[in-house]
C-alpha atoms as a PDB file:
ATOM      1  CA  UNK A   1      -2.593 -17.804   5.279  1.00  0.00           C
ATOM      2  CA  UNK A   2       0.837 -18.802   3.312  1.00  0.00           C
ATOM      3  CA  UNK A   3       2.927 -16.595   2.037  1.00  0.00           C
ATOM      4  CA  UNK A   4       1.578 -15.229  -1.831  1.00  0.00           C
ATOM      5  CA  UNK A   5       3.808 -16.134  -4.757  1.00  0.00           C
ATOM      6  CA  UNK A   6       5.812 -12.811  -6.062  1.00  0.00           C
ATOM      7  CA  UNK A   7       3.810 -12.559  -8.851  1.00  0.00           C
ATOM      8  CA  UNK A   8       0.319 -12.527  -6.863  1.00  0.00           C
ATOM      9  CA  UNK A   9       1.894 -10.457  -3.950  1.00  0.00           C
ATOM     10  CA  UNK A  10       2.739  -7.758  -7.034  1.00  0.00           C
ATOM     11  CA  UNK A  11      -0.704  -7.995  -8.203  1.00  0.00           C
ATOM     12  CA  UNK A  12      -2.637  -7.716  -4.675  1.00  0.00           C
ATOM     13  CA  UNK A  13      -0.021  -4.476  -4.194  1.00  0.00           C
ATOM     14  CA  UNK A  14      -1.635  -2.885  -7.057  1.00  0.00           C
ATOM     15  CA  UNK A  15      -5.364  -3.681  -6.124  1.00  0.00           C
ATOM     16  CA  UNK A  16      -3.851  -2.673  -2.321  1.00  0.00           C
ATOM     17  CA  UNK A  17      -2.145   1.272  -3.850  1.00  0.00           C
ATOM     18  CA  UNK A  18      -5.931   1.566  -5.810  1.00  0.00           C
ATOM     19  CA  UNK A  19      -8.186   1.258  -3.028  1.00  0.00           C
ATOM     20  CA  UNK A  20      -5.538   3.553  -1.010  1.00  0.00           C
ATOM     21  CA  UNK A  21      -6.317   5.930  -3.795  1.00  0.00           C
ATOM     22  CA  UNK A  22     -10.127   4.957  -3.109  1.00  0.00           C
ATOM     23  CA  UNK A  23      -9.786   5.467   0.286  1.00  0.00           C
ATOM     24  CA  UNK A  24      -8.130   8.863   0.007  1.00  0.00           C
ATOM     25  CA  UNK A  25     -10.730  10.690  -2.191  1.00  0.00           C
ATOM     26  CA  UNK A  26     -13.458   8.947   0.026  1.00  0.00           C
ATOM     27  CA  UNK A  27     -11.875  11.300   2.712  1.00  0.00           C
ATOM     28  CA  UNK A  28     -13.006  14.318   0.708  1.00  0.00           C
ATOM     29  CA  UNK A  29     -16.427  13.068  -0.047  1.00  0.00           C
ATOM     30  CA  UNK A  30     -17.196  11.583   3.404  1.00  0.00           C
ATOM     31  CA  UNK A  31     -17.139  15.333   4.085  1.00  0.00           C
ATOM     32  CA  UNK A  32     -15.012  14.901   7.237  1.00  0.00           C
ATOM     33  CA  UNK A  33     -16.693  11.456   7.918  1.00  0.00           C
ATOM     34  CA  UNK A  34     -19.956  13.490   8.447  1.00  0.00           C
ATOM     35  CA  UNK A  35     -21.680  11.434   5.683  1.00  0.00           C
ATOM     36  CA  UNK A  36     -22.644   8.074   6.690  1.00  0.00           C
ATOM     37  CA  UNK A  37     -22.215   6.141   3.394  1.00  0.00           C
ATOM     38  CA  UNK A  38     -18.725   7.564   1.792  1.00  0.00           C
ATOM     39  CA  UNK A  39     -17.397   7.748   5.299  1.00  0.00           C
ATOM     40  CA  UNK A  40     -18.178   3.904   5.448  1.00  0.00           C
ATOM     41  CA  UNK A  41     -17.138   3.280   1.758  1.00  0.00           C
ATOM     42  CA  UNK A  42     -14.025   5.122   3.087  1.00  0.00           C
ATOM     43  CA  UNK A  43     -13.494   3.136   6.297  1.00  0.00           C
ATOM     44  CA  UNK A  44     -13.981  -0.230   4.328  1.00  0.00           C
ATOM     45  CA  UNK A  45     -11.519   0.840   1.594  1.00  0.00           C
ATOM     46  CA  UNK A  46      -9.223   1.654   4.321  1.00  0.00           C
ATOM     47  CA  UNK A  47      -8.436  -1.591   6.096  1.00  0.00           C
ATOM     48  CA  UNK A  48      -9.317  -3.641   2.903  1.00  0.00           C
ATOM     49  CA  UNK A  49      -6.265  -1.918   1.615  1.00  0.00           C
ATOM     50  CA  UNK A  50      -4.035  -1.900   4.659  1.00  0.00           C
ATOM     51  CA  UNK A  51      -4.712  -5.714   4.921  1.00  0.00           C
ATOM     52  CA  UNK A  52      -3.547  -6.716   0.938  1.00  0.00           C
ATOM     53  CA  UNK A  53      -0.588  -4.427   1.651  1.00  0.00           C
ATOM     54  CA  UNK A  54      -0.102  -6.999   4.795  1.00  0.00           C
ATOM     55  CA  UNK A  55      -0.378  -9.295   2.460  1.00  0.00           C
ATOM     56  CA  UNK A  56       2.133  -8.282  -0.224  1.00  0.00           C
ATOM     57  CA  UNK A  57       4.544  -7.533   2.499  1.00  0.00           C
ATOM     58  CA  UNK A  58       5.028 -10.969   3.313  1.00  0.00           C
ATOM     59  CA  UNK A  59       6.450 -11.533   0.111  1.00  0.00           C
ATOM     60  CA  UNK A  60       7.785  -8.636  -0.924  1.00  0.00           C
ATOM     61  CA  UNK A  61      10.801  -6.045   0.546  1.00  0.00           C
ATOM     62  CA  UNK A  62       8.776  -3.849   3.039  1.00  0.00           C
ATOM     63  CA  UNK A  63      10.632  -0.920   1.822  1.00  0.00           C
ATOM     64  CA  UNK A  64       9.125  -1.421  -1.908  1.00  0.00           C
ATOM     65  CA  UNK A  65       6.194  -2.830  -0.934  1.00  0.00           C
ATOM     66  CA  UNK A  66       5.206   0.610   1.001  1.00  0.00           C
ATOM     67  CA  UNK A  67       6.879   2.865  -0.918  1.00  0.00           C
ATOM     68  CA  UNK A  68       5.074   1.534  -4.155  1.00  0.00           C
ATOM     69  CA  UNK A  69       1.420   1.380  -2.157  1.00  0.00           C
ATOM     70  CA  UNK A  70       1.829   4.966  -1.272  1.00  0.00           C
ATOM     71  CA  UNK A  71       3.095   5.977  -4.721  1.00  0.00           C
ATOM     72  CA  UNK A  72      -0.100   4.163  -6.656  1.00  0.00           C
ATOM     73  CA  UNK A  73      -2.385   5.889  -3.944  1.00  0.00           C
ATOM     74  CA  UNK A  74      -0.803   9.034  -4.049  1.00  0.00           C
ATOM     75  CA  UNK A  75      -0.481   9.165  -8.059  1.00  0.00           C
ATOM     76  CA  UNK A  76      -4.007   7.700  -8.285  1.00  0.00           C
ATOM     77  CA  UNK A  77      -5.310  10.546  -5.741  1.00  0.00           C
ATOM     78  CA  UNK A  78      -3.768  13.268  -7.858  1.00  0.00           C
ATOM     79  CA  UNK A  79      -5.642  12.083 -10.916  1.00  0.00           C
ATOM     80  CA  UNK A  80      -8.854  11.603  -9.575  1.00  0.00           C
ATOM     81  CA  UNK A  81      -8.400  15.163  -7.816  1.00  0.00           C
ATOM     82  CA  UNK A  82      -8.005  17.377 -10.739  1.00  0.00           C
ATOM     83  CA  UNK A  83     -10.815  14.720 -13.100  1.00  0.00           C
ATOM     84  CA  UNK A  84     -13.055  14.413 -10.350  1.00  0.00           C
ATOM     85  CA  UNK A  85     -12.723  17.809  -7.699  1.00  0.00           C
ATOM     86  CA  UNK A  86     -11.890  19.883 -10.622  1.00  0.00           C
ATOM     87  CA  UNK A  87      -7.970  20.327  -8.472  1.00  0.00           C
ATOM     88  CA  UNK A  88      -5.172  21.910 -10.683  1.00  0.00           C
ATOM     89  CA  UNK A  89      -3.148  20.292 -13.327  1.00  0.00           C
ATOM     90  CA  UNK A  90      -0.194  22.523 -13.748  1.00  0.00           C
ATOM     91  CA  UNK A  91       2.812  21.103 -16.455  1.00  0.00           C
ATOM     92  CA  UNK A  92       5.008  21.208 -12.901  1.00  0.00           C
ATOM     93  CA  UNK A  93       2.552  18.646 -11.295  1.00  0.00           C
ATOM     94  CA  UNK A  94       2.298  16.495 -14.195  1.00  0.00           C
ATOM     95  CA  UNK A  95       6.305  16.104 -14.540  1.00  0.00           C
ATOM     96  CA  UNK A  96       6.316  15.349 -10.299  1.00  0.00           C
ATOM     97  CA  UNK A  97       2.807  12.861 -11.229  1.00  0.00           C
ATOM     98  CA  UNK A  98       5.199  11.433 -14.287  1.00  0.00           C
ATOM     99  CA  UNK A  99       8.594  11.064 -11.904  1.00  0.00           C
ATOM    100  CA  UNK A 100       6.377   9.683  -8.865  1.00  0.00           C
ATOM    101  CA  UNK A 101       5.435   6.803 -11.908  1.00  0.00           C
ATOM    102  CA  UNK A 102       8.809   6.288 -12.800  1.00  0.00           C
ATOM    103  CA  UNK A 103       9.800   5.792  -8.972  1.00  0.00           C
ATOM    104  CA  UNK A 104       7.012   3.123  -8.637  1.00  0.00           C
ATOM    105  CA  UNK A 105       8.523   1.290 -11.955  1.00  0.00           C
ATOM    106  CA  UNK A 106      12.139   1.528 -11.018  1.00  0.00           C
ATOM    107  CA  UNK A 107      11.060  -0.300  -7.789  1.00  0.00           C
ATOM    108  CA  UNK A 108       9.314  -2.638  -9.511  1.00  0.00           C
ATOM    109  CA  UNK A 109      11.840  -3.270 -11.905  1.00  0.00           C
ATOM    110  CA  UNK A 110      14.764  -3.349  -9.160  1.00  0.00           C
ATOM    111  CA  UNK A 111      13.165  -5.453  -6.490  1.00  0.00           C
ATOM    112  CA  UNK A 112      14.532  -9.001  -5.620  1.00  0.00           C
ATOM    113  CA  UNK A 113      11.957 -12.016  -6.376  1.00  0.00           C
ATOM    114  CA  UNK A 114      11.142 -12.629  -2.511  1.00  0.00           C
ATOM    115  CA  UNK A 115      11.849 -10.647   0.384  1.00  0.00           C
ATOM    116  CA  UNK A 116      15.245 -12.196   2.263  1.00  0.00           C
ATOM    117  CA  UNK A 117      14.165  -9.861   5.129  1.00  0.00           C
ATOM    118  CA  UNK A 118      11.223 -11.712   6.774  1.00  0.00           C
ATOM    119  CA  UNK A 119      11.125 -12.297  10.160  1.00  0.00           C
ATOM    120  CA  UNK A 120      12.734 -15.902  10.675  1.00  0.00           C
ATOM    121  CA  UNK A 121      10.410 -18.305  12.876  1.00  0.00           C
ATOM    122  CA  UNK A 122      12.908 -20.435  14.110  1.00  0.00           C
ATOM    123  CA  UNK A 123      13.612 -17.314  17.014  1.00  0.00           C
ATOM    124  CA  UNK A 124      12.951 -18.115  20.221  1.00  0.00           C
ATOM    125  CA  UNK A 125       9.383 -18.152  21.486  1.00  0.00           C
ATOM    126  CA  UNK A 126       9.011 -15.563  24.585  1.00  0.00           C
ATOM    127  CA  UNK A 127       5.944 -17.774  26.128  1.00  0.00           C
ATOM    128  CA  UNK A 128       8.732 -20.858  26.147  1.00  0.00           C
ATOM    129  CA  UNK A 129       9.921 -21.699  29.455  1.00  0.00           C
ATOM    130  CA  UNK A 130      13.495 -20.934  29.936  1.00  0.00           C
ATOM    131  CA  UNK A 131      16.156 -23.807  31.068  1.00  0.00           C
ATOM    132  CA  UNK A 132      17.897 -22.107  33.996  1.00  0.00           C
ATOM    133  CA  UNK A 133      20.969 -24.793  35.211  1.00  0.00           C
ATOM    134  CA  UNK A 134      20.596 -25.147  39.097  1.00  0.00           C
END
């Protein structure tokens, strides 16, 4: 598949960070996966998100790229936690939830237009015979 444009590789980042946060509160109602139908819903969530971050990371800086899927799935878990599982919302969690949101815009905001860091394919293939000189 070629490599996304930086504006689509942003956008499949976010849909990748939501389902993470899918997949993570599908943990907690798949019940330890002892419920057939979240613990699929979770499973499916799971690599569809793992697979756009693949994705995005073609395009964009690894570093950001993770750091920002984590951060949306780990913000979006803490939300749906205290609106959904009825988890805490202390003033201390919601200035760590508001800093964890800043993070994921100053990385944003500060990351280069492509990633300079992808693997180059002009390396040397390790199935290509090697010239030895007699």
């Amino acid at each position: 598949m070629p490599t996304l444009s930086t504006t689509t590789a942003w956008l499949v980042l976010v849909v990748a960070g939501l389902l993470e946060t899918g997949w993570a509160i599908g943990l907690k109602y798949s019940e330890g996966f002892t419920r057939p139908l979240p613990s699929a819903l979770t499973i499916v969530a799971l690599v569809a998100s793992m697979w756009l971050l693949g994705m995005a990371a073609k395009t964009l800086p690894i570093g950001t790229a993770y750091a920002v899927w984590v951060g949306i799935g780990a913000l979006g878990a803490a939300l749906l936690g205290w609106r959904l599982l009825d988890e805490p919302m202390t003033l201390a969690r919601v200035i760590c939830l508001a800093l964890l949101l800043a993070g994921i815009i100053g990385l944003k905001l500060t990351a280069p237009s492509s990633s300079s860091s992808a693997p180059s394919s002009s390396a040397p293939s390790s199935s290509a015979p090697s010239s030895s000189a007699p």
